[in-house]
C-alpha atoms as a PDB file:
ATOM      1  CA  UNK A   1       9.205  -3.728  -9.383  1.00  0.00           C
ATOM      2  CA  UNK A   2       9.888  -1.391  -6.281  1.00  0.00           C
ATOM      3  CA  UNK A   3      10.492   1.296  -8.754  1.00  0.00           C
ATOM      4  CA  UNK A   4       6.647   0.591  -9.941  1.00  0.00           C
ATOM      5  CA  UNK A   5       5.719   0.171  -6.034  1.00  0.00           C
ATOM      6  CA  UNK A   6       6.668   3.557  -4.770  1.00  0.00           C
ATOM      7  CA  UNK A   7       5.390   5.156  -8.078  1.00  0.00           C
ATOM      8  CA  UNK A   8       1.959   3.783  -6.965  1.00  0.00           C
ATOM      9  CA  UNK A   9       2.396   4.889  -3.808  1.00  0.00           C
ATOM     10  CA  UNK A  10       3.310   8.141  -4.900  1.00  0.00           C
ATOM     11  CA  UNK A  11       0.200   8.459  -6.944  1.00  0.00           C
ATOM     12  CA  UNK A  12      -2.120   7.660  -4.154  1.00  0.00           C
ATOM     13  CA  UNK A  13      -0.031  10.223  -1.468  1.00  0.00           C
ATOM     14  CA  UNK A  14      -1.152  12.997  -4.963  1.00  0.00           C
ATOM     15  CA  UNK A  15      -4.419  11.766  -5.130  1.00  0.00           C
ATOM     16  CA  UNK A  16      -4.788  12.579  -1.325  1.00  0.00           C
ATOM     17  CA  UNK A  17      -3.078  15.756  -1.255  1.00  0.00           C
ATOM     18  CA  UNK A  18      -5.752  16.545  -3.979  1.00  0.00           C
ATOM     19  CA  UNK A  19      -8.315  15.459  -2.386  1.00  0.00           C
ATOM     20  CA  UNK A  20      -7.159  17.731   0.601  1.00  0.00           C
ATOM     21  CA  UNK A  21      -7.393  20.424  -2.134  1.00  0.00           C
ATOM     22  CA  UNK A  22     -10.488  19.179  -2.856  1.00  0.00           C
ATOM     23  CA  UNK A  23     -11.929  19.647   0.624  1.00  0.00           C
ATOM     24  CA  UNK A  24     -10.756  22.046   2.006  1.00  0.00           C
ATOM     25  CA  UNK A  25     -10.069  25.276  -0.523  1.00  0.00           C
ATOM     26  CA  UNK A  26     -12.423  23.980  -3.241  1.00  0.00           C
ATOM     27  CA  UNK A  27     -15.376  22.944  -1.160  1.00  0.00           C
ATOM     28  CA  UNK A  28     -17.649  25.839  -1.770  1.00  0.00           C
ATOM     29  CA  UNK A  29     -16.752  26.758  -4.994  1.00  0.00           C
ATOM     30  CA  UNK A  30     -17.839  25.578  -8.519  1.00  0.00           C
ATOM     31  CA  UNK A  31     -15.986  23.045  -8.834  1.00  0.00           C
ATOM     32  CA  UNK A  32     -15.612  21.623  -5.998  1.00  0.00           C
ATOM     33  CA  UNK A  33     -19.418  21.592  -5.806  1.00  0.00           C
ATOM     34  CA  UNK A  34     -19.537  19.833  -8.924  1.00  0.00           C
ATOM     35  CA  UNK A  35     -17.109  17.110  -8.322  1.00  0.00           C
ATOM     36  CA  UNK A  36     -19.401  16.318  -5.011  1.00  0.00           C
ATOM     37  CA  UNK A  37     -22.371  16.727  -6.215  1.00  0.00           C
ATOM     38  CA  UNK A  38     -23.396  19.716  -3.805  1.00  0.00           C
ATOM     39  CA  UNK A  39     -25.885  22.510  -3.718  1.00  0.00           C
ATOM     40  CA  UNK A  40     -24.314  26.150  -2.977  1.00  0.00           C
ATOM     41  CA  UNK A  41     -26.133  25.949   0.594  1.00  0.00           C
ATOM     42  CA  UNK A  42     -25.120  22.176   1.340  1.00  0.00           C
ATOM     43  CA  UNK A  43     -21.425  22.946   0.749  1.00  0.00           C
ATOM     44  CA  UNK A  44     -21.919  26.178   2.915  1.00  0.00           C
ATOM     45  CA  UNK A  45     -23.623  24.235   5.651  1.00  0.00           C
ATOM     46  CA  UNK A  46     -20.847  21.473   5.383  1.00  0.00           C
ATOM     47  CA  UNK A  47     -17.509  23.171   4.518  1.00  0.00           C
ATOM     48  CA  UNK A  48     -15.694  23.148   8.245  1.00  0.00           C
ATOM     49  CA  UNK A  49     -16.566  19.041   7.749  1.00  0.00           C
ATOM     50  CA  UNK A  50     -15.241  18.642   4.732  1.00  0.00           C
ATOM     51  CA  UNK A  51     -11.922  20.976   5.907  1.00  0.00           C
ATOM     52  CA  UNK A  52     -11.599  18.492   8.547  1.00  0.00           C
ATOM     53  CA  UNK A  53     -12.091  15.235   6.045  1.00  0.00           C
ATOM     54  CA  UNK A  54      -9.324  17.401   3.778  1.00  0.00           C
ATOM     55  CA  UNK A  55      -7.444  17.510   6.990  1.00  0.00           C
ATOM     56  CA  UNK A  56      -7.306  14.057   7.298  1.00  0.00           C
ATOM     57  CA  UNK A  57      -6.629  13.399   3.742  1.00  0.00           C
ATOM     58  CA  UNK A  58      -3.319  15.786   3.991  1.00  0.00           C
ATOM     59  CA  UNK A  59      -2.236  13.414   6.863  1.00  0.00           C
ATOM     60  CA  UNK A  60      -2.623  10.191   4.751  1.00  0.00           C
ATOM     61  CA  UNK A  61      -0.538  11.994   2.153  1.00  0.00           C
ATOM     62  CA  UNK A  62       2.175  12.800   4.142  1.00  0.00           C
ATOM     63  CA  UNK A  63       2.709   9.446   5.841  1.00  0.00           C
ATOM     64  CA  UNK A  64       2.909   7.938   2.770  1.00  0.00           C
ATOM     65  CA  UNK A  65       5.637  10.751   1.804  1.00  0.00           C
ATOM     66  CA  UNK A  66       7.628   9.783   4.622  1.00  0.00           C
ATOM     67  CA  UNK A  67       7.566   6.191   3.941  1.00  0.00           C
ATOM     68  CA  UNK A  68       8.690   7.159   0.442  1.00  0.00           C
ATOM     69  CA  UNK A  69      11.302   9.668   1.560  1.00  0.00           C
ATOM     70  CA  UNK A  70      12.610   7.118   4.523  1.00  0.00           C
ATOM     71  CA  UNK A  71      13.861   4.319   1.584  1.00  0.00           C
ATOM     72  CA  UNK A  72      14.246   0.915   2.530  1.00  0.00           C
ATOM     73  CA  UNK A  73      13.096   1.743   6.276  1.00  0.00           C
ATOM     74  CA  UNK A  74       9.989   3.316   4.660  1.00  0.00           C
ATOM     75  CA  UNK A  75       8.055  -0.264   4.230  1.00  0.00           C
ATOM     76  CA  UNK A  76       6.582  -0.066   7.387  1.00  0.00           C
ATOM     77  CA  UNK A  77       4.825   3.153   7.066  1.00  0.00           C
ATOM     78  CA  UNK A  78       4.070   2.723   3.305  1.00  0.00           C
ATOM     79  CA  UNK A  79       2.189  -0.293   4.680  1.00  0.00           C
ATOM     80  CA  UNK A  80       0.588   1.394   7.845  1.00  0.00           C
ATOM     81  CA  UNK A  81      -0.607   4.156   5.427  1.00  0.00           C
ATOM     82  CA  UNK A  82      -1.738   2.103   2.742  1.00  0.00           C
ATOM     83  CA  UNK A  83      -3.741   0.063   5.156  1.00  0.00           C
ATOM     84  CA  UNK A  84      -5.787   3.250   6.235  1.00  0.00           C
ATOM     85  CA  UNK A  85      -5.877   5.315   2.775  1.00  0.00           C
ATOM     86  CA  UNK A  86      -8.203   1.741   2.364  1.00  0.00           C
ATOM     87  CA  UNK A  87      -9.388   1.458   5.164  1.00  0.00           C
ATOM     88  CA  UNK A  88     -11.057   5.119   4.997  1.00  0.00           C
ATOM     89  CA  UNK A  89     -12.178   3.821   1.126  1.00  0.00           C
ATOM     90  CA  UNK A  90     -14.185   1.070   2.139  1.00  0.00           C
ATOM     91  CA  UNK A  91     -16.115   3.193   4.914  1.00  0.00           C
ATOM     92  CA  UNK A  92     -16.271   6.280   2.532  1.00  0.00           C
ATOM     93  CA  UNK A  93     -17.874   3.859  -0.034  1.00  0.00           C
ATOM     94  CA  UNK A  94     -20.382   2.190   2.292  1.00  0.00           C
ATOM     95  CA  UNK A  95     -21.138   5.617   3.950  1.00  0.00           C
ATOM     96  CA  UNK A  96     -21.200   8.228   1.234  1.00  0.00           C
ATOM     97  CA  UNK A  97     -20.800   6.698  -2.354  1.00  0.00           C
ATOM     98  CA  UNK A  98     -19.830   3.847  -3.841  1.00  0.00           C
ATOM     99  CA  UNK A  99     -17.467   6.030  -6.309  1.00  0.00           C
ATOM    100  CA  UNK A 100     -14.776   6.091  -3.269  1.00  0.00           C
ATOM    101  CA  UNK A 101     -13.924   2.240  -3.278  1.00  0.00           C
ATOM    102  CA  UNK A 102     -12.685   2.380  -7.018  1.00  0.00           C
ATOM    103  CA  UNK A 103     -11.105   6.013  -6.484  1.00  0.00           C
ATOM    104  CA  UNK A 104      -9.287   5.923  -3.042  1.00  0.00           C
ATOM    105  CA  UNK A 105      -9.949   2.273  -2.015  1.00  0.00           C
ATOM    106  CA  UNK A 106      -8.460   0.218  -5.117  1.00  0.00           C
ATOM    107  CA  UNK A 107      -5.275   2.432  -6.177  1.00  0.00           C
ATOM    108  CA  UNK A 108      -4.468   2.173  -2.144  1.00  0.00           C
ATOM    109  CA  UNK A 109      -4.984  -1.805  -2.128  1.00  0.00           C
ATOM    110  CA  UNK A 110      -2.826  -2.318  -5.271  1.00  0.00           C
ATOM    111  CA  UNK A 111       0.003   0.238  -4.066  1.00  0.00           C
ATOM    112  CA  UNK A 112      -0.106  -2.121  -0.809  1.00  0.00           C
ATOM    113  CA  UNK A 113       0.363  -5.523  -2.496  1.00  0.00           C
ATOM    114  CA  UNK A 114       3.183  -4.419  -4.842  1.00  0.00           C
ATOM    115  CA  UNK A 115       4.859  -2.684  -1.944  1.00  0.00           C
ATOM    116  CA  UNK A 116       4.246  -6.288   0.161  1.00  0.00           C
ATOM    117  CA  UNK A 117       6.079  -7.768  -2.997  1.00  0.00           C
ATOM    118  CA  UNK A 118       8.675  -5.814  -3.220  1.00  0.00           C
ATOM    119  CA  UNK A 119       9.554  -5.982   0.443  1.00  0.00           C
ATOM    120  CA  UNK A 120      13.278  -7.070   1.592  1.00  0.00           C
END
């Protein structure tokens, strides 16, 4: 079971560092417009915002890195982490679109309670 609890977190620390991909190289491009639903002159207007969200995102990621890389010391970041990765979900989904509570939100929330489980 912490096997399975790490693995989650791992996948939301790669969902984050892809969403810092996301944000903050892919922004303005094709792609990236597509995936956020933006017109080329919105995402030009709003690209140094998104960098910053990206920023963010990148930060998430690696907290939850070090909790992974820090073993059995690591609950207490994994949880810290966690706790903001859905944290940041809830308000992204009440501020921007719903989309974010099931993407960011809901992996974060079930990482947290198996890593709760799993705990010492």
């Amino acid at each position: 079971m912490k096997l399975l609890a790490d693995g989650l977190v791992g996948l939301v620390a790669l969902l984050h560092l892809w969403f810092l991909v996301l944000e903050m190289f892919l922004w303005t491009k094709p792609y990236g417009r597509r995936a956020f639903g933006l017109t080329p002159e919105r995402a030009e207007m709003t690209k140094s915002l998104a960098a910053n969200q990206g920023l963010y995102n990148g930060f998430l990621a690696a907290g939850l890195g070090w909790g992974l890389l820090a073993g059995a010391a690591g609950d207490g970041p994994k949880i810290f982490f966690l706790g903001c990765v859905i944290v940041a979900g809830i308000f992204g989904a009440a501020t921007a679109n719903r989309k974010i509570l099931w993407v960011q939100a809901l992996p974060g929330a079930v990482a947290l309670a198996l890593v709760c489980l799993t705990r010492g």
